[in-house]
N, C-alpha and C. Protein backbone atom coordinates (compact mmCIF):
# COMPACT_ATOMS: atom_id res chain seq x y z
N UNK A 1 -17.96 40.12 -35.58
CA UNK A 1 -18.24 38.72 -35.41
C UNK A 1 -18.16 38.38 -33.92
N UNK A 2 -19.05 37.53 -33.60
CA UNK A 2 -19.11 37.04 -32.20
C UNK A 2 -18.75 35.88 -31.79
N UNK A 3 -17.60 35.73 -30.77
CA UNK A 3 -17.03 33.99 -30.46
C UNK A 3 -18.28 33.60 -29.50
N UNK A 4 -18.74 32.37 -29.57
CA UNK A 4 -19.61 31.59 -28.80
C UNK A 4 -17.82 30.64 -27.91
N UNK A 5 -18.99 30.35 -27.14
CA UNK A 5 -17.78 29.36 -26.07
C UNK A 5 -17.91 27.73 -26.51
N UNK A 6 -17.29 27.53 -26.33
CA UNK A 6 -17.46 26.02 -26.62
C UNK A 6 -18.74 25.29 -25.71
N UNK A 7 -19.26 25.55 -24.72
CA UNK A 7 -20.26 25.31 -23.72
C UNK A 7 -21.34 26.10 -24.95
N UNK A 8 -21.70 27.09 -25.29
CA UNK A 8 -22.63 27.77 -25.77
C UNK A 8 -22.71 27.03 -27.59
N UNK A 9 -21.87 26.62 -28.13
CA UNK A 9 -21.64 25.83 -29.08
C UNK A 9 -22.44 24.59 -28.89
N UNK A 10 -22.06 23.94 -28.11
CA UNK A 10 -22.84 22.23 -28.02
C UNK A 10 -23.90 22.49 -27.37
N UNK A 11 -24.36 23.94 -26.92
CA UNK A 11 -25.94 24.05 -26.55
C UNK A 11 -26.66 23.89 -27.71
N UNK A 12 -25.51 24.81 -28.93
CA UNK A 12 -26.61 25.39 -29.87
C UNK A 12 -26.74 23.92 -30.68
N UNK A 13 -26.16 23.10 -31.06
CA UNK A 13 -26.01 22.29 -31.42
C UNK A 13 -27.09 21.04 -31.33
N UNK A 14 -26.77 20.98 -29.96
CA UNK A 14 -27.81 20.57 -29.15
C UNK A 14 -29.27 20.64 -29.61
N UNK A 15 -29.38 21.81 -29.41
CA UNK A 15 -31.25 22.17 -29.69
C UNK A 15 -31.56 22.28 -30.81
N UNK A 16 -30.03 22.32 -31.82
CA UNK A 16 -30.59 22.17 -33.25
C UNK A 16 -31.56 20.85 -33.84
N UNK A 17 -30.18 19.73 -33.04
CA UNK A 17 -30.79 18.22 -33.05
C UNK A 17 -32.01 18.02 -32.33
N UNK A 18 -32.05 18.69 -31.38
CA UNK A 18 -33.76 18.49 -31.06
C UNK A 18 -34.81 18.92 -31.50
N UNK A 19 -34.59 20.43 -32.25
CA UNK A 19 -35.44 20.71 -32.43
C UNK A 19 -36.06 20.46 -34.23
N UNK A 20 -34.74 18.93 -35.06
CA UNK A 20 -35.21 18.56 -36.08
C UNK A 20 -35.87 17.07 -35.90
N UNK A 21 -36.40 16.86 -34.52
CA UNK A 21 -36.58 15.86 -34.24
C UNK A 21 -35.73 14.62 -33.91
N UNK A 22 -34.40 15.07 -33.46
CA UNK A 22 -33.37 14.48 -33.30
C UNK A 22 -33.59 13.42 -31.68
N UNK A 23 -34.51 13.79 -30.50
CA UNK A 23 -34.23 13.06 -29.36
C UNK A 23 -35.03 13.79 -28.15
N UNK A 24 -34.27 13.80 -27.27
CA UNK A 24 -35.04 14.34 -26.08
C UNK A 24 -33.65 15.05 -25.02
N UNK A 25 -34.18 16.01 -24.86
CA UNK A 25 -33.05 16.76 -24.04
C UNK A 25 -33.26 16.72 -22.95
N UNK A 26 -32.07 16.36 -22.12
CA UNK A 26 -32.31 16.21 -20.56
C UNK A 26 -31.09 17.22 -20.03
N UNK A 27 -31.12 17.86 -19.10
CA UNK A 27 -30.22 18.93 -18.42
C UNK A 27 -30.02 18.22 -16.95
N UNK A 28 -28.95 18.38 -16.54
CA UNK A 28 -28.68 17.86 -15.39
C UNK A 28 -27.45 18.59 -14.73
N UNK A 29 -27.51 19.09 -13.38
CA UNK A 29 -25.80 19.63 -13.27
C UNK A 29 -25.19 18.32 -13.01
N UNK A 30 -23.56 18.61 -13.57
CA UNK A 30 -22.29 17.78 -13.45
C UNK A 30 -22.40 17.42 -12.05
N UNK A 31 -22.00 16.26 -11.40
CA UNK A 31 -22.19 15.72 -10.38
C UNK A 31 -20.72 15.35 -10.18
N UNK A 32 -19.92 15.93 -9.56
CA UNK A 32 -18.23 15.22 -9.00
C UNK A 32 -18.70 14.09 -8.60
N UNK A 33 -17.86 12.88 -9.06
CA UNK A 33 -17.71 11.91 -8.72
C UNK A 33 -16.46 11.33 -8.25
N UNK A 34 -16.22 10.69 -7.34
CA UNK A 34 -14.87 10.86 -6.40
C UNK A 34 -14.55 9.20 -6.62
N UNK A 35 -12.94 9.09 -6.30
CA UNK A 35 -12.87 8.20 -7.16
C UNK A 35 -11.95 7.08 -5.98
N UNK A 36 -12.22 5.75 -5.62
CA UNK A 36 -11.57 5.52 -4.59
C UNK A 36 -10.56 5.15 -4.99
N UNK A 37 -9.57 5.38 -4.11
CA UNK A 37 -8.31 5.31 -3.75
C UNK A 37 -7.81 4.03 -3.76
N UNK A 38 -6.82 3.27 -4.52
CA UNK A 38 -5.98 2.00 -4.76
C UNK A 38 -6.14 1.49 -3.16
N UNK A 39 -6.04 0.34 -3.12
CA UNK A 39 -6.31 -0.64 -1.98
C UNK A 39 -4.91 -0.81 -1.79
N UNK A 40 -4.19 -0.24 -0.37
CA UNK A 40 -3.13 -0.87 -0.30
C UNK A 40 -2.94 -2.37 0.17
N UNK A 41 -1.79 -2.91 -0.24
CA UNK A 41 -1.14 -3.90 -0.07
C UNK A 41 -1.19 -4.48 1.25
N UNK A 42 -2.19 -5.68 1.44
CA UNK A 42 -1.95 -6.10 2.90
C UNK A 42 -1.61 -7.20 3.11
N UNK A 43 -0.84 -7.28 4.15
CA UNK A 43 0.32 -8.73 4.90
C UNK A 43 -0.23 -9.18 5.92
N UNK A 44 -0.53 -10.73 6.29
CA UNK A 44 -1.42 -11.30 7.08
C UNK A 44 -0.42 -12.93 7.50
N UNK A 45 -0.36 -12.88 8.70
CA UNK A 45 0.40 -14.10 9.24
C UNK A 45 -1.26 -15.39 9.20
N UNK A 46 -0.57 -16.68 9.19
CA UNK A 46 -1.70 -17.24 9.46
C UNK A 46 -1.17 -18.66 9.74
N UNK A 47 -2.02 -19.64 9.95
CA UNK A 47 -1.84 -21.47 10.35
C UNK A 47 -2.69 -22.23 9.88
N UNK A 48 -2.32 -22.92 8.80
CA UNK A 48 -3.79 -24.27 8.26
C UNK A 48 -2.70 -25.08 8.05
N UNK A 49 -3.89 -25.98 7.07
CA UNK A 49 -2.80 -27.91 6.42
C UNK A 49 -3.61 -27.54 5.05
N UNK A 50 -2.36 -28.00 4.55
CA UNK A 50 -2.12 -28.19 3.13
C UNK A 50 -2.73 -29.37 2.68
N UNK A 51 -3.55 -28.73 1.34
CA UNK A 51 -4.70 -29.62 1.04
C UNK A 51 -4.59 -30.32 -0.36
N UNK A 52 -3.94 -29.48 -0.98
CA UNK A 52 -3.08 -29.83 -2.32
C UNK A 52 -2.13 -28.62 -2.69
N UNK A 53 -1.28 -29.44 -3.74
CA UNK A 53 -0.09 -28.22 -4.29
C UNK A 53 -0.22 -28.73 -5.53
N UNK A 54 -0.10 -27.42 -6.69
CA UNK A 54 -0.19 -27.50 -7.79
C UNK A 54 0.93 -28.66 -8.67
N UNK A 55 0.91 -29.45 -9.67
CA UNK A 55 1.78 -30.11 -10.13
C UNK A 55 3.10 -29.00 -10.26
N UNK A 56 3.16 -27.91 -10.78
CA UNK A 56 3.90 -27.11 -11.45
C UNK A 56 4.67 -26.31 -10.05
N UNK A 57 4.11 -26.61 -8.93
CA UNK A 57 4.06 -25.77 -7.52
C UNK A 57 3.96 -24.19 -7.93
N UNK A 58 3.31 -23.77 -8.48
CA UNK A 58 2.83 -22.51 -8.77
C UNK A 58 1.85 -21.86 -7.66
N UNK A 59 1.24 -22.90 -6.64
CA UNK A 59 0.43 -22.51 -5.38
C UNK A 59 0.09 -23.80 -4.31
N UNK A 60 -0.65 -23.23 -3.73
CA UNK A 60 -0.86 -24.71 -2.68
C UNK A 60 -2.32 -24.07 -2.40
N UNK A 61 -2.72 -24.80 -2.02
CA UNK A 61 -4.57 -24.81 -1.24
C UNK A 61 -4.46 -25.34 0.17
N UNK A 62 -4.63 -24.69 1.07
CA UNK A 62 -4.46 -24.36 2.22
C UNK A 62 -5.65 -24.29 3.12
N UNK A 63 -6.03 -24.80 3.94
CA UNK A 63 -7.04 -24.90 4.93
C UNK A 63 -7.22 -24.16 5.87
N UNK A 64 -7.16 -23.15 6.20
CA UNK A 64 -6.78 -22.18 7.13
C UNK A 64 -7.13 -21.03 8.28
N UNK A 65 -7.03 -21.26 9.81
CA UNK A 65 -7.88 -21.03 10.65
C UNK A 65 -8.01 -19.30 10.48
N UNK A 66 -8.71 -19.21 11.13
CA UNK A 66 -9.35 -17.34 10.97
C UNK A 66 -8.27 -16.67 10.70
N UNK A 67 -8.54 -15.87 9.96
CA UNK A 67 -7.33 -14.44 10.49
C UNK A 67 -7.87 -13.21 10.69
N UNK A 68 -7.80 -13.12 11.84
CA UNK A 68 -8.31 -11.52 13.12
C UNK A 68 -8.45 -10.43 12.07
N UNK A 69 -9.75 -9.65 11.87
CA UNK A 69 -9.73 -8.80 11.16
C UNK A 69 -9.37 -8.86 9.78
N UNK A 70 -9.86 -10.02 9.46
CA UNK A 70 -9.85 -10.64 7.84
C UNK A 70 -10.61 -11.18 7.19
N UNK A 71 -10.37 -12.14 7.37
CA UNK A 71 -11.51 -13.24 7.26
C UNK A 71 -11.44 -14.76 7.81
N UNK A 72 -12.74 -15.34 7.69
CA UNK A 72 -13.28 -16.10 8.65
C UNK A 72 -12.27 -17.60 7.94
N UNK A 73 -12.00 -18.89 8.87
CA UNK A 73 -11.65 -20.23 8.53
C UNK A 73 -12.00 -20.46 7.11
N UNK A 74 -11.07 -20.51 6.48
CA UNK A 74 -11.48 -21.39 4.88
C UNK A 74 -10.82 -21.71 4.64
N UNK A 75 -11.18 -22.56 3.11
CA UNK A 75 -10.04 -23.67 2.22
C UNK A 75 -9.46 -22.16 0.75
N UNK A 76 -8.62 -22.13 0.50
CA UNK A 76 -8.07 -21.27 -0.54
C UNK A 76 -6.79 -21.56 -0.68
N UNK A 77 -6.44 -20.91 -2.30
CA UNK A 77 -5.31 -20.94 -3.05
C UNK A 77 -4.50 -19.91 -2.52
N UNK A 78 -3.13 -20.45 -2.40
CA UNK A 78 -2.29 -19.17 -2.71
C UNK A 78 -0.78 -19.08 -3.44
N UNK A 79 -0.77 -18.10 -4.09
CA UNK A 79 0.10 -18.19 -4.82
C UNK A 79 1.61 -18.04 -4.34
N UNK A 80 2.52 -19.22 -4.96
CA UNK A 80 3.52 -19.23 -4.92
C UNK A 80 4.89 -17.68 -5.57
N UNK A 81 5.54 -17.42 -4.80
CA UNK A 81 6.26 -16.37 -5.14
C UNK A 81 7.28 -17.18 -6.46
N UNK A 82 7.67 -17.97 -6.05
CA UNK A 82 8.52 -19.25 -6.70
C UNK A 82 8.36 -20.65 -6.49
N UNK A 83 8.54 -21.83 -7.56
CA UNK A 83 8.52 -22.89 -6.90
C UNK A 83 9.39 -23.33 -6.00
N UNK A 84 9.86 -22.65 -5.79
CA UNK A 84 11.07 -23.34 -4.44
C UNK A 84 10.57 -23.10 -3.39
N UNK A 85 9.69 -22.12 -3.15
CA UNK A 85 9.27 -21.74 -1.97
C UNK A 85 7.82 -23.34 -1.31
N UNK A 86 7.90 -24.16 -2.26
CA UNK A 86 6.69 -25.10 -1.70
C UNK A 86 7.83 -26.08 -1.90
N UNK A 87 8.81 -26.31 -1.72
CA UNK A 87 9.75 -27.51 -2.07
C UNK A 87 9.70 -28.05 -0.49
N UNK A 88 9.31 -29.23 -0.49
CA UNK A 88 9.67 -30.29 0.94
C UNK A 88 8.05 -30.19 1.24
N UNK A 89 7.28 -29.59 1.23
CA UNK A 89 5.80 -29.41 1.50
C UNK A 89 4.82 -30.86 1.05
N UNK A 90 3.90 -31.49 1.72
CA UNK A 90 2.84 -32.02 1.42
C UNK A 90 1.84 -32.01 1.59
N UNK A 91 0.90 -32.64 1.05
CA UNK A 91 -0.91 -32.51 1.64
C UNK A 91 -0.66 -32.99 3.02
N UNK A 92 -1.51 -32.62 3.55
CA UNK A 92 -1.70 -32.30 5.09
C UNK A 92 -0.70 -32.15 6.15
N UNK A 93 0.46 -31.62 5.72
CA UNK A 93 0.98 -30.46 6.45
C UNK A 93 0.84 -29.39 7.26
N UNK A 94 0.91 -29.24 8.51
CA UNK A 94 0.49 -28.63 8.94
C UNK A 94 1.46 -27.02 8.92
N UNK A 95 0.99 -25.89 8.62
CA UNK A 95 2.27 -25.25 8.35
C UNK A 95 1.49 -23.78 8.83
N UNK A 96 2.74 -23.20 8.93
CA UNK A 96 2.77 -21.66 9.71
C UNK A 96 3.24 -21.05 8.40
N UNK A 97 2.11 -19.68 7.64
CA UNK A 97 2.36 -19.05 6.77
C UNK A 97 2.37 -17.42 6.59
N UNK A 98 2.74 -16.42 5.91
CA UNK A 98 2.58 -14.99 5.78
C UNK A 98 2.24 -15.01 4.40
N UNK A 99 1.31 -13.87 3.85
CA UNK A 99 0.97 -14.01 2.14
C UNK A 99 0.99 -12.51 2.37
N UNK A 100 0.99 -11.84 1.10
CA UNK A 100 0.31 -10.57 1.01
C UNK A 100 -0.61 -10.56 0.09
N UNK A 101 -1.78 -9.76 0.19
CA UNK A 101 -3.14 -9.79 -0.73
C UNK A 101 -2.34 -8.29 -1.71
N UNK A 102 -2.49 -8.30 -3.14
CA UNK A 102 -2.18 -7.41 -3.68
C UNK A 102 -3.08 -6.60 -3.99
N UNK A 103 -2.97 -5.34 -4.56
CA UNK A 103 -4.49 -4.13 -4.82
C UNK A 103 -5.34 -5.05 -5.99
N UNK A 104 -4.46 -6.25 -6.73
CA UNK A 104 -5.84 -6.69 -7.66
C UNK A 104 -6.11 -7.59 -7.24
N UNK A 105 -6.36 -8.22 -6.35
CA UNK A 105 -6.67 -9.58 -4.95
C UNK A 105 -6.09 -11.09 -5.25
N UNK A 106 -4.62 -10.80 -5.80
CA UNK A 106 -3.92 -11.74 -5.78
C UNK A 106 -3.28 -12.33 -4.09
N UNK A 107 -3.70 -13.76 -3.79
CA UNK A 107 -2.91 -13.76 -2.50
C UNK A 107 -1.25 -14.54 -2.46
N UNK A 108 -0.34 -13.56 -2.50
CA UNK A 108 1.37 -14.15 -2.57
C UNK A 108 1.90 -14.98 -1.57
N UNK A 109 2.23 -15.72 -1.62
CA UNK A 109 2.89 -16.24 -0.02
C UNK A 109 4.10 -15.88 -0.01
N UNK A 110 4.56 -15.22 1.40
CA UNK A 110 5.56 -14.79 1.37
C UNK A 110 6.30 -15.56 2.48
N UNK A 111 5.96 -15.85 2.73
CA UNK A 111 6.92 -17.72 3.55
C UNK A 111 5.83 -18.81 3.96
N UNK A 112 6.32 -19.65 4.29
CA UNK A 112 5.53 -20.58 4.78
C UNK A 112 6.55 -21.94 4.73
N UNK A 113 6.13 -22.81 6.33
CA UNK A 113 6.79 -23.58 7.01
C UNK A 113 6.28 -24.42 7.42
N UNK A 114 6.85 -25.77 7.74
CA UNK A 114 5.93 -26.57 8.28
C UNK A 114 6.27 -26.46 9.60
N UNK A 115 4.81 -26.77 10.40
CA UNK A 115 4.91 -26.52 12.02
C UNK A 115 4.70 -27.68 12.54
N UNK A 116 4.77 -27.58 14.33
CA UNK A 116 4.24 -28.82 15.12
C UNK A 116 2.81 -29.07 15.28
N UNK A 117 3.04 -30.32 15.76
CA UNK A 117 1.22 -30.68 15.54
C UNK A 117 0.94 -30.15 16.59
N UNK A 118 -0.57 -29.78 16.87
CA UNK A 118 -0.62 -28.82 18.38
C UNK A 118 -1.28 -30.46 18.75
N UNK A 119 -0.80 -30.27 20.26
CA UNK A 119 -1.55 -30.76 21.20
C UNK A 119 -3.22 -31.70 21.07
């Protein structure tokens, strides 16, 4: 008796179904496909005014000038670590903040203060 391989098995298999009118056979070599690598965790200082804060203070929406090698001036959410961390805060506040963006693009705040008015 003769062992077939498991590769030589789903050939035969294969051409059985095709050849009872089962489909159309296509051959192709296996192509590695590479797989990217988790996005690490990045920490970004920054400065806007507070545009609203959630009733629940679960986040604040923040107005906020560029950040170098990030991205450009915008309005966005960010999430509160705790509500204590937005306690004394109001709309248009001007405040000095750090967040970290997580690998699933959550943005955390990891402090944030209110600052002086510039000039």
């Amino acid at each position: 008796m003769r062992l077939r391989s498991a590769r030589s098995s789903r050939l035969a298999v294969t051409m059985g179904f095709l050849l009872s009118g089962g489909g159309v056979l296509v051959l192709a070599p296996r192509i590695p496909v590479e797989v990217a690598p988790a996005r690490a965790a990045q920490n970004h200082d920054a400065r806007g005014v507070v545009q609203s804060i959630a009733k629940d203070r679960s986040s604040v929406t923040i107005a906020h000038e560029a950040i170098p090698g990030f991205m450009p001036a915008m309005t966005m959410a960010f999430e509160a670590r705790s509500p204590d961390q937005l306690a004394g805060l109001h709309e248009k506040d001007r405040v000095v903040f750090s967040f970290t963006v997580t690998d699933d693009g959550r943005r955390l705040l990891d402090s944030i203060r209110t600052s002086a008015k510039s000039p």
